[in-house]
PDB file of N, CA and C in Angstrom:
ATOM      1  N   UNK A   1       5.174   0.650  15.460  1.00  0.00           N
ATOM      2  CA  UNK A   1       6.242  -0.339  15.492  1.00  0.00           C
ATOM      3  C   UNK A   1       6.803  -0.472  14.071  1.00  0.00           C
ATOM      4  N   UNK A   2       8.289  -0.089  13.948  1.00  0.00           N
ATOM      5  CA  UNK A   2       8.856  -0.163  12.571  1.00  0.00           C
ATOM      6  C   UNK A   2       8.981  -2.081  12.497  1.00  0.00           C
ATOM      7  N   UNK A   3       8.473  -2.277  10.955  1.00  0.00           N
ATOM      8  CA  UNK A   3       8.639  -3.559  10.318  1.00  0.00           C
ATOM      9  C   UNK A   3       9.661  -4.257  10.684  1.00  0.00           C
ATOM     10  N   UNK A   4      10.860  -3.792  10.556  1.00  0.00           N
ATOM     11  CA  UNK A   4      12.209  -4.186  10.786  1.00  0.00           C
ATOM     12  C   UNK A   4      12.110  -4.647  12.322  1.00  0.00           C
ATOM     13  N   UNK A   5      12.010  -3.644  13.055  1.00  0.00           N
ATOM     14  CA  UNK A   5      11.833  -4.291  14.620  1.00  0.00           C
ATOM     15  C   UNK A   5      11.114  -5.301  15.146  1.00  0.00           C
ATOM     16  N   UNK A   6       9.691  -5.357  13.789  1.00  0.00           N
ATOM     17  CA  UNK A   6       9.168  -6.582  14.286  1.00  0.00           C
ATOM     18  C   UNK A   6       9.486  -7.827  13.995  1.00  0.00           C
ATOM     19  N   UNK A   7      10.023  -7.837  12.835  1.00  0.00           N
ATOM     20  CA  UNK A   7      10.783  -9.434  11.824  1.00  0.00           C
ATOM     21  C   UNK A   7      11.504  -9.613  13.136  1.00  0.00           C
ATOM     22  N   UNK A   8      11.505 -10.873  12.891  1.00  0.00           N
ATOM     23  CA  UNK A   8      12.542 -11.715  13.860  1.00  0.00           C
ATOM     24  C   UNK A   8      13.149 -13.060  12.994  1.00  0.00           C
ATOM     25  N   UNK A   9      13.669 -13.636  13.747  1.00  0.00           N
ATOM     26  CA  UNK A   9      14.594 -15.207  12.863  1.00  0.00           C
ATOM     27  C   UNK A   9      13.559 -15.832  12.375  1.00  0.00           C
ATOM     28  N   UNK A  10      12.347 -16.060  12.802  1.00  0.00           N
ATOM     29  CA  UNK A  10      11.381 -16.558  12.157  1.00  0.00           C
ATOM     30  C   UNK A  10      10.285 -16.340  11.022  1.00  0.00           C
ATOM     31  N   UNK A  11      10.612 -14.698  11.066  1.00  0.00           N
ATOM     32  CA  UNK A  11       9.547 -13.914  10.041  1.00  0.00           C
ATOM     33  C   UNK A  11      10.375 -13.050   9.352  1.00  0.00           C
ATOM     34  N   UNK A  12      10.035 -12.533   8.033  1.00  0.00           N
ATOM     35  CA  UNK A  12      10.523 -11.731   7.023  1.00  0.00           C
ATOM     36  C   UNK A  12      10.090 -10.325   7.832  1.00  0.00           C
ATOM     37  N   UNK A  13      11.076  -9.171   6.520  1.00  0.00           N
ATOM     38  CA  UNK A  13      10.297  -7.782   6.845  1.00  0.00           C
ATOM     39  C   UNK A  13       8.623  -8.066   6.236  1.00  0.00           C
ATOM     40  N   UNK A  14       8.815  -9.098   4.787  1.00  0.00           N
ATOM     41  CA  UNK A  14       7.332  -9.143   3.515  1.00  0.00           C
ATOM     42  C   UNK A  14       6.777  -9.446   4.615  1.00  0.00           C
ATOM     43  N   UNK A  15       7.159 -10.979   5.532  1.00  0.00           N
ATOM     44  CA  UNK A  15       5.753 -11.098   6.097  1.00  0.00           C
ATOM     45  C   UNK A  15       5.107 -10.474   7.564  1.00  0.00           C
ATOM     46  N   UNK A  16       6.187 -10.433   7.771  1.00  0.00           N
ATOM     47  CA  UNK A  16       5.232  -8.945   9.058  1.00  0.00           C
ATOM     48  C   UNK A  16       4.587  -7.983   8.160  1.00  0.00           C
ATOM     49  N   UNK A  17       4.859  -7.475   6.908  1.00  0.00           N
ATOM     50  CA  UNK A  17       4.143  -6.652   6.359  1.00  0.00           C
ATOM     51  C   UNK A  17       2.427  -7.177   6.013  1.00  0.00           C
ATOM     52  N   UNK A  18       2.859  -8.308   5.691  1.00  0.00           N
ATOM     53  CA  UNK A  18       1.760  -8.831   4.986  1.00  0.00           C
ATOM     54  C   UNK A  18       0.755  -9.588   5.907  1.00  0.00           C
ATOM     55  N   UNK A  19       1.208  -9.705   6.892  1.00  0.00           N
ATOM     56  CA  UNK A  19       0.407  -9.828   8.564  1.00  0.00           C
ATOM     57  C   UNK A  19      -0.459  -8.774   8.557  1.00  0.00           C
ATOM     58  N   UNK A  20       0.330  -7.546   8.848  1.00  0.00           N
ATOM     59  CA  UNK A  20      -0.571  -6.366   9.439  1.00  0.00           C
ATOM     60  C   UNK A  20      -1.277  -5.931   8.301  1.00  0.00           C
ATOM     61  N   UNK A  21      -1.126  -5.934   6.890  1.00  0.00           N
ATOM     62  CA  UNK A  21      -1.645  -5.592   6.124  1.00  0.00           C
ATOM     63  C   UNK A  21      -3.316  -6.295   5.996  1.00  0.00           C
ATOM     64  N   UNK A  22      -2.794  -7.872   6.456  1.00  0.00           N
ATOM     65  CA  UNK A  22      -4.273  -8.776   6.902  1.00  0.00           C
ATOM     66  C   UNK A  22      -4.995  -8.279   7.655  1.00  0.00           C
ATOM     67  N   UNK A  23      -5.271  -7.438   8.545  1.00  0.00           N
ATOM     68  CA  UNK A  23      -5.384  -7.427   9.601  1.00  0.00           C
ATOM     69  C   UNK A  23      -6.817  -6.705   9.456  1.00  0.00           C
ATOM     70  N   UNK A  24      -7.907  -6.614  10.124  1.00  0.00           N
ATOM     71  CA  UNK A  24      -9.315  -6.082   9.947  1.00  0.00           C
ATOM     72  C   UNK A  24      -9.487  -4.567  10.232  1.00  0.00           C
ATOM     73  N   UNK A  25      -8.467  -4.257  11.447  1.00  0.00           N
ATOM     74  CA  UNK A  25      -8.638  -2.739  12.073  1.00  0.00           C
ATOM     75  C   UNK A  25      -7.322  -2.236  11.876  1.00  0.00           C
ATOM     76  N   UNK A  26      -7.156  -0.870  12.045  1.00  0.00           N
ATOM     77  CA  UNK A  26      -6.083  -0.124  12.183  1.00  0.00           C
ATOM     78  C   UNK A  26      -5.630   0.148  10.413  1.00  0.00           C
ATOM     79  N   UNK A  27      -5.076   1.720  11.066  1.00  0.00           N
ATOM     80  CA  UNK A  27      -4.354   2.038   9.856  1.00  0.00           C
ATOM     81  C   UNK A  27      -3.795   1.450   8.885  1.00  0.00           C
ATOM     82  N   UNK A  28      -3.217   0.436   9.162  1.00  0.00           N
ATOM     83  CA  UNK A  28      -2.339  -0.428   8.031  1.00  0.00           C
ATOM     84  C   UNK A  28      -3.192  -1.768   7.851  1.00  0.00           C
ATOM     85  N   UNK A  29      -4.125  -1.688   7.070  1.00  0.00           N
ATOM     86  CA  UNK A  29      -5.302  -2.706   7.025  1.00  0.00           C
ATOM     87  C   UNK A  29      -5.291  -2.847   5.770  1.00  0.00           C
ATOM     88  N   UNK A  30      -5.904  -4.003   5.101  1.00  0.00           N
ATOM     89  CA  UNK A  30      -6.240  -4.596   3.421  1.00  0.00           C
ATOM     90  C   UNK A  30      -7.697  -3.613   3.605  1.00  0.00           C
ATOM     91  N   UNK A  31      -8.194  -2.942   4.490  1.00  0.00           N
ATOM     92  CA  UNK A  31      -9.678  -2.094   4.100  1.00  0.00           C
ATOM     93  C   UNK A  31      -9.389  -1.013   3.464  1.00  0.00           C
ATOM     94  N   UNK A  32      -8.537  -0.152   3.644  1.00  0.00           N
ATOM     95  CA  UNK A  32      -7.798   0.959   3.547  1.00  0.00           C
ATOM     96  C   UNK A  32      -6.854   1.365   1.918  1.00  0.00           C
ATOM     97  N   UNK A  33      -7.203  -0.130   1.250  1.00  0.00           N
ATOM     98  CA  UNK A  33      -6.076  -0.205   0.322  1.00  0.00           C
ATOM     99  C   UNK A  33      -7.207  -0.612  -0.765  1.00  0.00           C
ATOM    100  N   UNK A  34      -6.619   0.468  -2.028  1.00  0.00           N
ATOM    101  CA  UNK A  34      -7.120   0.051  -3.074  1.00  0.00           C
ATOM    102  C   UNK A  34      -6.392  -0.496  -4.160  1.00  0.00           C
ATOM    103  N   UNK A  35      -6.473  -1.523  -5.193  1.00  0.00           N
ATOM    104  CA  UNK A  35      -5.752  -1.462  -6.011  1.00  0.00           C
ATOM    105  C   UNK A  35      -5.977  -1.652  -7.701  1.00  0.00           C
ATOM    106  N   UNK A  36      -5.347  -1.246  -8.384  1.00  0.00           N
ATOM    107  CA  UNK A  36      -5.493  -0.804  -9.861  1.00  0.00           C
ATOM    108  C   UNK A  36      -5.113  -1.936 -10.758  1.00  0.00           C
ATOM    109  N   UNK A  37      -6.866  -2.889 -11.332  1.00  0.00           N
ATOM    110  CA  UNK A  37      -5.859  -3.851 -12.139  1.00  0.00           C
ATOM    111  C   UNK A  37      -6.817  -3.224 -13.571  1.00  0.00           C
ATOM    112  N   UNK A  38      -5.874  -4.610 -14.697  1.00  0.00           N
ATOM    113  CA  UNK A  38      -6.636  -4.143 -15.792  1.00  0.00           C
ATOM    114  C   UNK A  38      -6.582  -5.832 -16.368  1.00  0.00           C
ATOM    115  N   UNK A  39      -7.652  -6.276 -16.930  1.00  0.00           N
ATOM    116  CA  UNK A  39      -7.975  -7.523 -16.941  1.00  0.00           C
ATOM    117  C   UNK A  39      -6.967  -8.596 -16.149  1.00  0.00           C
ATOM    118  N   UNK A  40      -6.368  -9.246 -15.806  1.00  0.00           N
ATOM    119  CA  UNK A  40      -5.875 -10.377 -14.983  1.00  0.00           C
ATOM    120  C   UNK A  40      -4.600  -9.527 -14.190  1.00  0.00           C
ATOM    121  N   UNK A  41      -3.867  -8.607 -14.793  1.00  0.00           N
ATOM    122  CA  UNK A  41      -2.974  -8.209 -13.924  1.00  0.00           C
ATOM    123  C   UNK A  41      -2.954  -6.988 -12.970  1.00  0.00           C
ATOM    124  N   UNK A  42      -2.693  -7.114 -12.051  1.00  0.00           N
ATOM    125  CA  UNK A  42      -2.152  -6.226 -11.389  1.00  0.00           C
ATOM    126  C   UNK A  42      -1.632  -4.730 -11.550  1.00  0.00           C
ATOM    127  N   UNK A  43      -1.989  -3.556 -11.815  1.00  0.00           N
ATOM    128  CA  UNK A  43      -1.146  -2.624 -11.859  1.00  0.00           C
ATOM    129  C   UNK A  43      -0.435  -2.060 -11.196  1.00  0.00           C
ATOM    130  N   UNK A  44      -1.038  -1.754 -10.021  1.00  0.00           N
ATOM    131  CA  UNK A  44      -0.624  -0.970  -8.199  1.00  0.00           C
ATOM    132  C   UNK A  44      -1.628  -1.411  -7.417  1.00  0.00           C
ATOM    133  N   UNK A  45      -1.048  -0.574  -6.377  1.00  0.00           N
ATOM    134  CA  UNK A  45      -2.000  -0.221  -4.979  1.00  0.00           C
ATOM    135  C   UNK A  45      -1.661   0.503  -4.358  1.00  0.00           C
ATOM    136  N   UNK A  46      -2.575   1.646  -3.596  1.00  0.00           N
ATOM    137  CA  UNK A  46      -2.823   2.583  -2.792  1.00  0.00           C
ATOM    138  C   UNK A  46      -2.889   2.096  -1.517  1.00  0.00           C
ATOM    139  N   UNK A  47      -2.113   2.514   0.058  1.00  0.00           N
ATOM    140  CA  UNK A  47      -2.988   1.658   0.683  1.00  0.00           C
ATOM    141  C   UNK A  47      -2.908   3.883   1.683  1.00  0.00           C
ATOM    142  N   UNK A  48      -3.968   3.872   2.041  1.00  0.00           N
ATOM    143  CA  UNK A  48      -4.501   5.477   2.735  1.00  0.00           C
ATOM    144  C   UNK A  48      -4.652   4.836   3.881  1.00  0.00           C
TER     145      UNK A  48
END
C-alpha cells in the first residue's frame, strides 16, 4: 500500500509513515532500522 493512498484528511503522508514504521512485524518496522548517531545527535538511518 503506497503512503499517499493511505493518508487521508485526517493523517499526514509523515504520519502513516511513522505508524507503520511503529509497527512490531513486517518489512517496514522500527526492528529493521538502524541508525547512526554521534553523541546527542542524530546522523541517519538505514531502515533494510
Amino acid at each position: 500500500m503506497a503512503l499517499i493512498q493511505a493518508a487521508s484528511d485526517t493523517k499526514s503522508v509523515l504520519e502513516v509513515g511513522s505508524d507503520r514504521a511503529g509497527r512490531e512485524r513486517g518489512g517496514f518496522s522500527y526492528r529493521n532500522a538502524r541508525i547512526a548517531c554521534s553523541a546527542a545527535t542524530t546522523l541517519g538511518m538505514v531502515l533494510s
